[in-house]
N, C-alpha and C. Protein backbone atom coordinates (compact mmCIF):
# COMPACT_ATOMS: atom_id res chain seq x y z
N UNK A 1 150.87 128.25 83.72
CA UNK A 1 149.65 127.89 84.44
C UNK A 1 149.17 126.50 83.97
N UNK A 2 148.56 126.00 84.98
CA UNK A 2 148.85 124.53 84.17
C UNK A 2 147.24 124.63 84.07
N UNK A 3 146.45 123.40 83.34
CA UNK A 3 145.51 123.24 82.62
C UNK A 3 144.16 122.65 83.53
N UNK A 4 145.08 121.89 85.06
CA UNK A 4 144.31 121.32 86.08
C UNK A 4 143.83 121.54 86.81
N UNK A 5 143.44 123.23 86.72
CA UNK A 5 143.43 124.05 87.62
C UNK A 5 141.49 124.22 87.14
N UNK A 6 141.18 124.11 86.39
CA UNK A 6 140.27 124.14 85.41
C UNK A 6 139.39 122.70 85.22
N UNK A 7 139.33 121.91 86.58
CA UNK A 7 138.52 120.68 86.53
C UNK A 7 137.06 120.66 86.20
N UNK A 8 136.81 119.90 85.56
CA UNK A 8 135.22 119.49 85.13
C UNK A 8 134.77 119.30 85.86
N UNK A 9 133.05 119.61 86.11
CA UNK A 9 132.56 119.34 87.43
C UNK A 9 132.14 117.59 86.45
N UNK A 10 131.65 117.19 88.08
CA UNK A 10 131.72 115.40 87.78
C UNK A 10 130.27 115.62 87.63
N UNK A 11 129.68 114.51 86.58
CA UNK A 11 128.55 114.99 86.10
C UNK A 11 127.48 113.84 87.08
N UNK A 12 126.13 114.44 87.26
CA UNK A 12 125.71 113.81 88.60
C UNK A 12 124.71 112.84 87.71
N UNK A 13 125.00 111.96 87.52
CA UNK A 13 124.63 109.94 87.05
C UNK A 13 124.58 109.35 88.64
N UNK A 14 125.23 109.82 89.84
CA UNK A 14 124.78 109.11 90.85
C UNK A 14 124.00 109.26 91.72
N UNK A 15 123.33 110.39 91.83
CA UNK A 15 122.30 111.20 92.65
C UNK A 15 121.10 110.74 91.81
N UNK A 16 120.79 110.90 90.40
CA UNK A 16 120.20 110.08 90.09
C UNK A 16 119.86 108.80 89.80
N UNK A 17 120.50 107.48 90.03
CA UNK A 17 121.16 106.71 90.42
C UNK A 17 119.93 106.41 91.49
N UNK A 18 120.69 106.77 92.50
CA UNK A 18 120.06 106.93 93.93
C UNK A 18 118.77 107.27 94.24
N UNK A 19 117.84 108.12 93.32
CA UNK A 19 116.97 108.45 93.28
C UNK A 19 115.75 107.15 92.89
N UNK A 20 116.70 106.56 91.57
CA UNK A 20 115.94 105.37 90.81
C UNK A 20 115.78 104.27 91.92
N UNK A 21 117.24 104.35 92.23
CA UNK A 21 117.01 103.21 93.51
C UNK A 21 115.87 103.25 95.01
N UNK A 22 116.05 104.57 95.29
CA UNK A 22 114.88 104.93 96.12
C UNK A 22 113.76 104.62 95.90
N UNK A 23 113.39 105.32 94.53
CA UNK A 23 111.71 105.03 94.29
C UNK A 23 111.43 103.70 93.72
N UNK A 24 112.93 102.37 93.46
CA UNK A 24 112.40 101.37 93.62
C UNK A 24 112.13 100.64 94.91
N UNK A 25 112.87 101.16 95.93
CA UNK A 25 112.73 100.70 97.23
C UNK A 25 110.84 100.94 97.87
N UNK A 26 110.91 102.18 97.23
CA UNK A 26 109.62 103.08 97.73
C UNK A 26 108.27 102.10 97.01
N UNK A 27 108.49 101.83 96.20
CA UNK A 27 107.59 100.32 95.30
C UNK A 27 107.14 99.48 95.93
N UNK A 28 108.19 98.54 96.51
CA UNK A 28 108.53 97.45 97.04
C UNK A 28 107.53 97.68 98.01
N UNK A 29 108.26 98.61 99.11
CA UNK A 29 107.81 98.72 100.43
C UNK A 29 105.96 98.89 100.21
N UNK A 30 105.85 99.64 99.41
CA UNK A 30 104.10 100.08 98.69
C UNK A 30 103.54 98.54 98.49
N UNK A 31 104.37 98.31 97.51
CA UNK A 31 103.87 96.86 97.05
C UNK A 31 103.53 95.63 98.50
N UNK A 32 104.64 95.38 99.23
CA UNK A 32 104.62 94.42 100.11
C UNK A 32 103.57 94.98 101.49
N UNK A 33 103.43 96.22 101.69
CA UNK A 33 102.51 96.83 102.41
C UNK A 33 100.94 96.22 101.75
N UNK A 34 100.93 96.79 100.55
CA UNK A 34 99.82 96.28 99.95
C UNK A 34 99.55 94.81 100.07
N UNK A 35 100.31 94.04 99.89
CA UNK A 35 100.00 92.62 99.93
C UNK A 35 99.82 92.12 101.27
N UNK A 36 100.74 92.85 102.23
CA UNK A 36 100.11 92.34 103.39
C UNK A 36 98.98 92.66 103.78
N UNK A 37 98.49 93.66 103.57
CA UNK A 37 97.19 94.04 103.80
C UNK A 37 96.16 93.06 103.42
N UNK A 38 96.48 92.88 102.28
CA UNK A 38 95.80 91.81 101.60
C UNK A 38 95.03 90.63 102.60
N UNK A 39 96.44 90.67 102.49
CA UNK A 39 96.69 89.01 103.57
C UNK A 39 96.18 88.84 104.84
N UNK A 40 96.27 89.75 105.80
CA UNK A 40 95.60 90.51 106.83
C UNK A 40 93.95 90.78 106.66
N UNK A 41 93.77 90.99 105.77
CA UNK A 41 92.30 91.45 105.53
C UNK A 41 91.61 90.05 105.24
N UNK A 42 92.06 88.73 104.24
CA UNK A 42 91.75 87.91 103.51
C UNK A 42 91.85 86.91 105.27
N UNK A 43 92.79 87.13 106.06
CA UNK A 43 93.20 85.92 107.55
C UNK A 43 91.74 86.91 108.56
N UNK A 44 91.57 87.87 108.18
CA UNK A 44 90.29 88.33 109.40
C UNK A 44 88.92 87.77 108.67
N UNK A 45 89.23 87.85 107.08
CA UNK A 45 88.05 87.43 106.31
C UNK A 45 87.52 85.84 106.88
N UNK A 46 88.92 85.04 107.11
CA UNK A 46 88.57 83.59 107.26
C UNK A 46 88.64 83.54 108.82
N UNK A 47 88.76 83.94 109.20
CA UNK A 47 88.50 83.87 111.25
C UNK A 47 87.28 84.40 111.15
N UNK A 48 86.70 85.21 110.81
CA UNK A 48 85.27 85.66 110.58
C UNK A 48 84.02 84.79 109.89
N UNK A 49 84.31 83.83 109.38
CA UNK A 49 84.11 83.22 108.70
C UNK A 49 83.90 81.56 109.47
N UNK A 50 84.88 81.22 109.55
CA UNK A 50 85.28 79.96 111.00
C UNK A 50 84.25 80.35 112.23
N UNK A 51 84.39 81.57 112.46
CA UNK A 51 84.11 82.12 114.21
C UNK A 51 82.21 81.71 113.69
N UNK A 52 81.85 82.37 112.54
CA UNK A 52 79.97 82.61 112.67
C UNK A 52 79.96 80.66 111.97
N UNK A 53 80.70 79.82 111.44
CA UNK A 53 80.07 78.68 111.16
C UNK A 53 80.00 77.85 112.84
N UNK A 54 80.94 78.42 113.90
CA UNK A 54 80.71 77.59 114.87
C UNK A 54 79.75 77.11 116.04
């Protein structure tokens, strides 16, 4: 009987992996959402701003 019959399971480093990578994606997207908002909020701040000095 040979010995290969008896494989190791492959140990899961890439599912977690994948996970890390996700919730850095999930950051990003948070992060750059956030900043646009920002930005969006800060461009209505100054049209609002322009619009009552005219």
């Amino acid at each position: 009987m040979s010995h290969r019959t008896h494989r190791r399971t492959p140990k899961r480093r890439r599912g977690r992996r994948r996970l890390v990578e996700g919730l850095g994606q999930a950051a990003l997207y948070a992060a750059s959402a956030t900043l646009a908002g920002g930005l969006v909020h800060e461009l209505l701040r100054l049209v609002r701003i322009s619009v009552s000095s005219c």
